[in-house]
PDB file of N, CA and C in Angstrom:
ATOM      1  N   UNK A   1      21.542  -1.280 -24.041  1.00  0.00           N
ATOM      2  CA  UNK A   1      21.579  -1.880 -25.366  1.00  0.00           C
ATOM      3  C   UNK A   1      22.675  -1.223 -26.190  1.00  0.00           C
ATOM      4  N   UNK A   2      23.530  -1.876 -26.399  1.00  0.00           N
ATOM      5  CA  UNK A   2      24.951  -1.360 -27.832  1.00  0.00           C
ATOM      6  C   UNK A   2      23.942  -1.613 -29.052  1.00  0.00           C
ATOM      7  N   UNK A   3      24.578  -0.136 -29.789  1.00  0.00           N
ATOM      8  CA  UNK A   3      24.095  -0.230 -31.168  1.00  0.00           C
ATOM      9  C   UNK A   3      25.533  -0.067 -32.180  1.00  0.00           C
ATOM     10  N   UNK A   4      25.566  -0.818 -33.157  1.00  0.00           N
ATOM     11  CA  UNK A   4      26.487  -0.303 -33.822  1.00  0.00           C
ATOM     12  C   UNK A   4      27.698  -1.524 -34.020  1.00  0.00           C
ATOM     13  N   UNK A   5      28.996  -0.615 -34.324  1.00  0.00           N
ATOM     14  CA  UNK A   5      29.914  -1.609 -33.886  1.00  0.00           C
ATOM     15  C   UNK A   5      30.821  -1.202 -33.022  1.00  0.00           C
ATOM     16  N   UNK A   6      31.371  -1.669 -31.712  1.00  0.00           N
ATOM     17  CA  UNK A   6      32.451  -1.605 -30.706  1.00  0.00           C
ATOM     18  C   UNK A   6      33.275  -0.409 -31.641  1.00  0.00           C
ATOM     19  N   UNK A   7      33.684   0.602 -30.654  1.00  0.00           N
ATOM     20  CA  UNK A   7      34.696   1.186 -31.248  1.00  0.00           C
ATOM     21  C   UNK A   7      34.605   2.745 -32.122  1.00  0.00           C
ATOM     22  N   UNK A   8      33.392   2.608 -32.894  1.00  0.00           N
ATOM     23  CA  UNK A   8      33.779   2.928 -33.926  1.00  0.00           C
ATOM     24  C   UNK A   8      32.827   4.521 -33.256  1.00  0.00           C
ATOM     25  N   UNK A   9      32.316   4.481 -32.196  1.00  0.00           N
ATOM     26  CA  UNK A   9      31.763   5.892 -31.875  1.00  0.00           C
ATOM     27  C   UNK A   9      30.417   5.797 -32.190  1.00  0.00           C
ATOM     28  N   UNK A  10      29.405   4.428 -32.189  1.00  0.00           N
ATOM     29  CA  UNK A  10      28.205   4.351 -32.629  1.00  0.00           C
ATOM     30  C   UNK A  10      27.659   3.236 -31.275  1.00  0.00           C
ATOM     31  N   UNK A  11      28.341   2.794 -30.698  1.00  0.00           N
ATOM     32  CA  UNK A  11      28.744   1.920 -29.543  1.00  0.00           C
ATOM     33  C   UNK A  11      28.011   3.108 -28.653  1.00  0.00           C
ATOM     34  N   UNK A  12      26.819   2.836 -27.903  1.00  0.00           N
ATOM     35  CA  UNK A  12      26.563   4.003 -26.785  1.00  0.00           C
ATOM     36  C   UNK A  12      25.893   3.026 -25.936  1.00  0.00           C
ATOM     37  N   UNK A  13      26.622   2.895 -24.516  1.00  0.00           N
ATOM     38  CA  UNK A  13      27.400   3.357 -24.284  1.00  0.00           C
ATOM     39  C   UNK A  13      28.567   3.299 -24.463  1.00  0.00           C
ATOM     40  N   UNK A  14      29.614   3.777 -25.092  1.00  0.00           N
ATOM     41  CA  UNK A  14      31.407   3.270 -25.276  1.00  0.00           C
ATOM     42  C   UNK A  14      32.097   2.666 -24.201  1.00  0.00           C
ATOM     43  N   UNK A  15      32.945   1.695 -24.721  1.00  0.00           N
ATOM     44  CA  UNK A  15      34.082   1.225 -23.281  1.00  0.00           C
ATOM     45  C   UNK A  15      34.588   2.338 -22.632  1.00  0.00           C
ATOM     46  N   UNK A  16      34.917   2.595 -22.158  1.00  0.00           N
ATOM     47  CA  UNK A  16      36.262   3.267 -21.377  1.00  0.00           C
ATOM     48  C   UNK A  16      37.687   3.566 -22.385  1.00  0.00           C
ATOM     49  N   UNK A  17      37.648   2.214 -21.921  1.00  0.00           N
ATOM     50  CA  UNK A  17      39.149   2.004 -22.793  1.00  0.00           C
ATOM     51  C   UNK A  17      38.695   2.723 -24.358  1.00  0.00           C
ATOM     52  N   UNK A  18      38.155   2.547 -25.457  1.00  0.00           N
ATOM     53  CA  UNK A  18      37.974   3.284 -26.580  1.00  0.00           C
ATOM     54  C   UNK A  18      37.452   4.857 -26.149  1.00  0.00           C
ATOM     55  N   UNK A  19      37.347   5.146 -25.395  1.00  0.00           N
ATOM     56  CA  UNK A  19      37.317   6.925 -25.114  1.00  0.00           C
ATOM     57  C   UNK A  19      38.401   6.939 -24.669  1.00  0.00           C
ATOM     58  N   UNK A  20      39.307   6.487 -24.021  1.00  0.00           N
ATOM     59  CA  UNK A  20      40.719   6.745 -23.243  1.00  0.00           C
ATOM     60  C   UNK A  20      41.651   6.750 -24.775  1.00  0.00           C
ATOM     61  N   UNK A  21      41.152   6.082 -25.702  1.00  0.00           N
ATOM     62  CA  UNK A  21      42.037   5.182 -27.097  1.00  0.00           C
ATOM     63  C   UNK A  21      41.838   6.773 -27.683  1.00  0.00           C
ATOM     64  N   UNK A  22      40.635   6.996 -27.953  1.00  0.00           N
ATOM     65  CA  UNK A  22      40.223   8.400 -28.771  1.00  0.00           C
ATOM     66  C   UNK A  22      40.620   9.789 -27.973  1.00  0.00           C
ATOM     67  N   UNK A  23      40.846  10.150 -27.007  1.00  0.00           N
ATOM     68  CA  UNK A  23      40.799  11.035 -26.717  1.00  0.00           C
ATOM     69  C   UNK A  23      42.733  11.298 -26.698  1.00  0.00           C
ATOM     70  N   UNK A  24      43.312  10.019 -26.471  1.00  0.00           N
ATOM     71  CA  UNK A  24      44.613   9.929 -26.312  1.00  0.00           C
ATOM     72  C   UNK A  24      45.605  10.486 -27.855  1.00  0.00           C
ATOM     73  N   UNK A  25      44.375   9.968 -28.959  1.00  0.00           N
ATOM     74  CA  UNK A  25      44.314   9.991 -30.624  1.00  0.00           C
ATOM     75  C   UNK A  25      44.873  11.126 -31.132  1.00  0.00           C
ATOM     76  N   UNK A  26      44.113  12.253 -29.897  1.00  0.00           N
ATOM     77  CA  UNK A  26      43.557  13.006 -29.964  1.00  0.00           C
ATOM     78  C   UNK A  26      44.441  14.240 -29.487  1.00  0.00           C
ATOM     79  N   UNK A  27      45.238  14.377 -28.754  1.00  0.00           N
ATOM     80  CA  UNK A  27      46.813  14.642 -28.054  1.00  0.00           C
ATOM     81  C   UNK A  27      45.754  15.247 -26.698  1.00  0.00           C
ATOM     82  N   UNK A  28      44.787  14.191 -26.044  1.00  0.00           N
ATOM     83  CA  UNK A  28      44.122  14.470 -24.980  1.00  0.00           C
ATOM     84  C   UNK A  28      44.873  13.270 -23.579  1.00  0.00           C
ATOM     85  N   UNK A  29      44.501  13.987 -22.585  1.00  0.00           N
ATOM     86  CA  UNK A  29      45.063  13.125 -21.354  1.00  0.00           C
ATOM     87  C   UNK A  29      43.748  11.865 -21.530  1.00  0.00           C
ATOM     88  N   UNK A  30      44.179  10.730 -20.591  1.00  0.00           N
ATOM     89  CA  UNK A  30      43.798   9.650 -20.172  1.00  0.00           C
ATOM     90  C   UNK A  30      42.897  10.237 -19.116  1.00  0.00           C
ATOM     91  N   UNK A  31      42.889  11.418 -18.180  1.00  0.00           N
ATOM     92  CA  UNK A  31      42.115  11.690 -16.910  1.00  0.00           C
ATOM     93  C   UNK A  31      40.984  13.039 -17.734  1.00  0.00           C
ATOM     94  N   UNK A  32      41.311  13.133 -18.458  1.00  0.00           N
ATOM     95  CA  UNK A  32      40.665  14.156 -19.822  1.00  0.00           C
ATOM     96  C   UNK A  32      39.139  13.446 -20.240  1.00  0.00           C
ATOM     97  N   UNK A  33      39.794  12.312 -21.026  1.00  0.00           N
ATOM     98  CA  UNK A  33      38.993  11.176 -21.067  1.00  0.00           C
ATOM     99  C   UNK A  33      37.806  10.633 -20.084  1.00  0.00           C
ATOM    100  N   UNK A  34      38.397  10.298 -18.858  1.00  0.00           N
ATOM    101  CA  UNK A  34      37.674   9.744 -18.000  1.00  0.00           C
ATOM    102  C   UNK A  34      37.060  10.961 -17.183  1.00  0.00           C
ATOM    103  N   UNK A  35      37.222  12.097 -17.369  1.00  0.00           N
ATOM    104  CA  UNK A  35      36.320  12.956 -17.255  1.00  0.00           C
ATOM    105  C   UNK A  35      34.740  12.913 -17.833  1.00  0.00           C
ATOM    106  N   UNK A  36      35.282  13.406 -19.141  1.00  0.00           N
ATOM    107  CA  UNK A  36      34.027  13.088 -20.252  1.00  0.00           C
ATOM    108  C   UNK A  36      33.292  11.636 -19.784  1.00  0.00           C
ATOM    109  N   UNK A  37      33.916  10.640 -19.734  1.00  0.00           N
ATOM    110  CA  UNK A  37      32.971   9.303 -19.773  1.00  0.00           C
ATOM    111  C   UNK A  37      32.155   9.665 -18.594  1.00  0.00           C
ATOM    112  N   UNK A  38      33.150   9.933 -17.881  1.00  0.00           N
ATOM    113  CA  UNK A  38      31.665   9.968 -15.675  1.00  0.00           C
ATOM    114  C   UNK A  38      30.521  11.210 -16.198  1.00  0.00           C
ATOM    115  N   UNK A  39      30.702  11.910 -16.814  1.00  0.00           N
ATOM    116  CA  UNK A  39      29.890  13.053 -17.159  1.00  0.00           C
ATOM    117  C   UNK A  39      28.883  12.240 -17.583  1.00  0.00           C
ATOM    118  N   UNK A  40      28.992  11.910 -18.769  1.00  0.00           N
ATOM    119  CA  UNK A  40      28.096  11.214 -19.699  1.00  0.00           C
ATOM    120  C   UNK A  40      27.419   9.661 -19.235  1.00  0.00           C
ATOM    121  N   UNK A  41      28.553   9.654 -18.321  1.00  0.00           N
ATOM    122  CA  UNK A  41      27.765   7.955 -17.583  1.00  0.00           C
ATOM    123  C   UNK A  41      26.694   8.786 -16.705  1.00  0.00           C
ATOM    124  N   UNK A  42      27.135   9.740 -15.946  1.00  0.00           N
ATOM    125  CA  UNK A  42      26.006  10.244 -14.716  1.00  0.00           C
ATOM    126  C   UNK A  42      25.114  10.878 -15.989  1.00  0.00           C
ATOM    127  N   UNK A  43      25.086  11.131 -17.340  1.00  0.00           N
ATOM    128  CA  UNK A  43      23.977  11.736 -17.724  1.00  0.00           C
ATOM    129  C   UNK A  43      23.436  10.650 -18.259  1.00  0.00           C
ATOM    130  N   UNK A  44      23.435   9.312 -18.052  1.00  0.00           N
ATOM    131  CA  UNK A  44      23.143   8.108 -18.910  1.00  0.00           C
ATOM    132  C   UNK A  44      22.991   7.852 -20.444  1.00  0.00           C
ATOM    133  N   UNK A  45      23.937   8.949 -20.944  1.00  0.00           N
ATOM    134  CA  UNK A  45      24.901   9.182 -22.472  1.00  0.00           C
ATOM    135  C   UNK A  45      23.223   9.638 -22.773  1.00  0.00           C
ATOM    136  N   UNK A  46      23.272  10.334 -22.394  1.00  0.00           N
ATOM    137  CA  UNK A  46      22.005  11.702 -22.934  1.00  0.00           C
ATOM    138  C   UNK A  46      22.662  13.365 -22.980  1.00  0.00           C
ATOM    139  N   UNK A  47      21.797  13.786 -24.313  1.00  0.00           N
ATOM    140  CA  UNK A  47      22.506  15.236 -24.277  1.00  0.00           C
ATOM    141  C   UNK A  47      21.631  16.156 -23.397  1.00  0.00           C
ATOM    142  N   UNK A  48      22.008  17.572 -23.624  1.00  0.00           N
ATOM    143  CA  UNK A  48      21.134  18.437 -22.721  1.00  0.00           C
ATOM    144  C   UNK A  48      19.451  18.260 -23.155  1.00  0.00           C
ATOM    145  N   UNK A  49      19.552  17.900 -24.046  1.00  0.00           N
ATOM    146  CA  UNK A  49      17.696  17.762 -24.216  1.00  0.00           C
ATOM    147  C   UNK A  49      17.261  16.348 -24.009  1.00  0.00           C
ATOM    148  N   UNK A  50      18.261  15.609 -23.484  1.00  0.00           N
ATOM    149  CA  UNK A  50      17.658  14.625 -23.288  1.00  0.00           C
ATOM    150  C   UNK A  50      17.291  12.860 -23.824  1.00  0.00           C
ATOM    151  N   UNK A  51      17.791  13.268 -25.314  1.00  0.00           N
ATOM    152  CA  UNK A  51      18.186  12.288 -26.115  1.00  0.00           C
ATOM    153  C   UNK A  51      19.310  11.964 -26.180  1.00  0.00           C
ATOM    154  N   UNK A  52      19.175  10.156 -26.538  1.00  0.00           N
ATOM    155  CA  UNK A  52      20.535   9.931 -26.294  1.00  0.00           C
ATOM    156  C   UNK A  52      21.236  10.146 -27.211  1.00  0.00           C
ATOM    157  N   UNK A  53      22.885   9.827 -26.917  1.00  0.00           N
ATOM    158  CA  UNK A  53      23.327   9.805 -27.928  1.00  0.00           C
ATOM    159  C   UNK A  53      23.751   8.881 -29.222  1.00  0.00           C
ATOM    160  N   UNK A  54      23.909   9.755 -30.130  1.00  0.00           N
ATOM    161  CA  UNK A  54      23.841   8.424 -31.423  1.00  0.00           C
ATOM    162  C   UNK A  54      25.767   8.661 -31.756  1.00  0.00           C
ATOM    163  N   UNK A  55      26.332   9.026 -31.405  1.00  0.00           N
ATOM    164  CA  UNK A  55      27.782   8.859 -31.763  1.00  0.00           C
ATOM    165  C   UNK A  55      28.531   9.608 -30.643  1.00  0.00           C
ATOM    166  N   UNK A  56      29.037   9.213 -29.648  1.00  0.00           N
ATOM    167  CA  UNK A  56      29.749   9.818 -28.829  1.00  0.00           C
ATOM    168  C   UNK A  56      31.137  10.125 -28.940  1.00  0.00           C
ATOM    169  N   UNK A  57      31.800   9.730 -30.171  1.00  0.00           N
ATOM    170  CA  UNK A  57      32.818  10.413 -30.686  1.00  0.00           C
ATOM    171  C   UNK A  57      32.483  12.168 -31.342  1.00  0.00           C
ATOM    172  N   UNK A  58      31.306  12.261 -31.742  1.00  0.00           N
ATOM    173  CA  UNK A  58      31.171  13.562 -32.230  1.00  0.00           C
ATOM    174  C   UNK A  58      30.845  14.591 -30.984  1.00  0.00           C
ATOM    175  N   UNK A  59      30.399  13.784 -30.051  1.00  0.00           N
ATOM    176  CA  UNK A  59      30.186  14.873 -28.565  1.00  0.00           C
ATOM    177  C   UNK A  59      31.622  14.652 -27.810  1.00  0.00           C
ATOM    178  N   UNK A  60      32.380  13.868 -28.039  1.00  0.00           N
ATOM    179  CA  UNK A  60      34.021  13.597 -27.513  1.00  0.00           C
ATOM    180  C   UNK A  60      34.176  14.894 -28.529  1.00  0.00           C
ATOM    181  N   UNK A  61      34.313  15.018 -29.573  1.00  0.00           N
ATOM    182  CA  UNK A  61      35.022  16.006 -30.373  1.00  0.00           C
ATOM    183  C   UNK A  61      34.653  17.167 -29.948  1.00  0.00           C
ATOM    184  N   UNK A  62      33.943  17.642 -29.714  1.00  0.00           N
ATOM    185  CA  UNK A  62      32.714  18.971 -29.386  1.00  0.00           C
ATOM    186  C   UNK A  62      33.596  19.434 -28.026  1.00  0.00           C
ATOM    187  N   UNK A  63      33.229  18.251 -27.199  1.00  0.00           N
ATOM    188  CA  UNK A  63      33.808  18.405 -25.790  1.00  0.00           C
ATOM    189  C   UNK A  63      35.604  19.001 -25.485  1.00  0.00           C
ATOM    190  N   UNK A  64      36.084  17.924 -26.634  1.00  0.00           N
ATOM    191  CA  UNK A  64      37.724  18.633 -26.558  1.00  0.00           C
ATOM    192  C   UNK A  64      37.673  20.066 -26.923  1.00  0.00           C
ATOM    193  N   UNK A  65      37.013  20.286 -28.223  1.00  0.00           N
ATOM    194  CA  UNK A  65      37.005  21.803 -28.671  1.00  0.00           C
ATOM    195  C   UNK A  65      36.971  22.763 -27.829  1.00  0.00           C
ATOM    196  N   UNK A  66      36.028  22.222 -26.731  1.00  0.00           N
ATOM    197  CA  UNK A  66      35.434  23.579 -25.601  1.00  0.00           C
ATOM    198  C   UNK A  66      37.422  23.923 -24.758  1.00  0.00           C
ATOM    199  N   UNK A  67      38.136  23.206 -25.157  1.00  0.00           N
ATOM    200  CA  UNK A  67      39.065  23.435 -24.066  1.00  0.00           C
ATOM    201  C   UNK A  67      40.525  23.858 -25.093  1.00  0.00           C
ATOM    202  N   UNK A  68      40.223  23.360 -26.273  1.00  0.00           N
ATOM    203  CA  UNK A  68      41.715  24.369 -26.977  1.00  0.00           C
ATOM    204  C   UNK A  68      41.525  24.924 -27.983  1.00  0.00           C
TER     205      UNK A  68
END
């Protein structure tokens, strides 16, 4: 079930293409990106406790942080 609107990081699960769009935004690689998405697809866009997520741009943001 999409909640929200396309795009905007409220969309769970997100396209591809708009995490590839954001992370690129972002001065992140395209394979950067599609990292994060298989993660979060194999966790079925759930965090470590288990709930899903409600904005996956703010766990995209979180996620880049861990690396610069």
């Amino acid at each position: 079930m999409l909640t929200g609107v396309e795009g905007t990081g409220k969309s769970v699960p997100p396209k591809i293409e708009h995490v590839r769009i954001y992370f690129l935004q972002k001065d992140q690689s395209a394979a950067f990106a599609q990292e994060f998405f298989d993660h979060y697809q194999s966790r079925n866009w759930k965090n470590r406790q288990g709930t899903r997520l409600s904005n996956w741009k703010s766990t995209a943001w979180e996620w880049i942080l861990k690396v610069i």
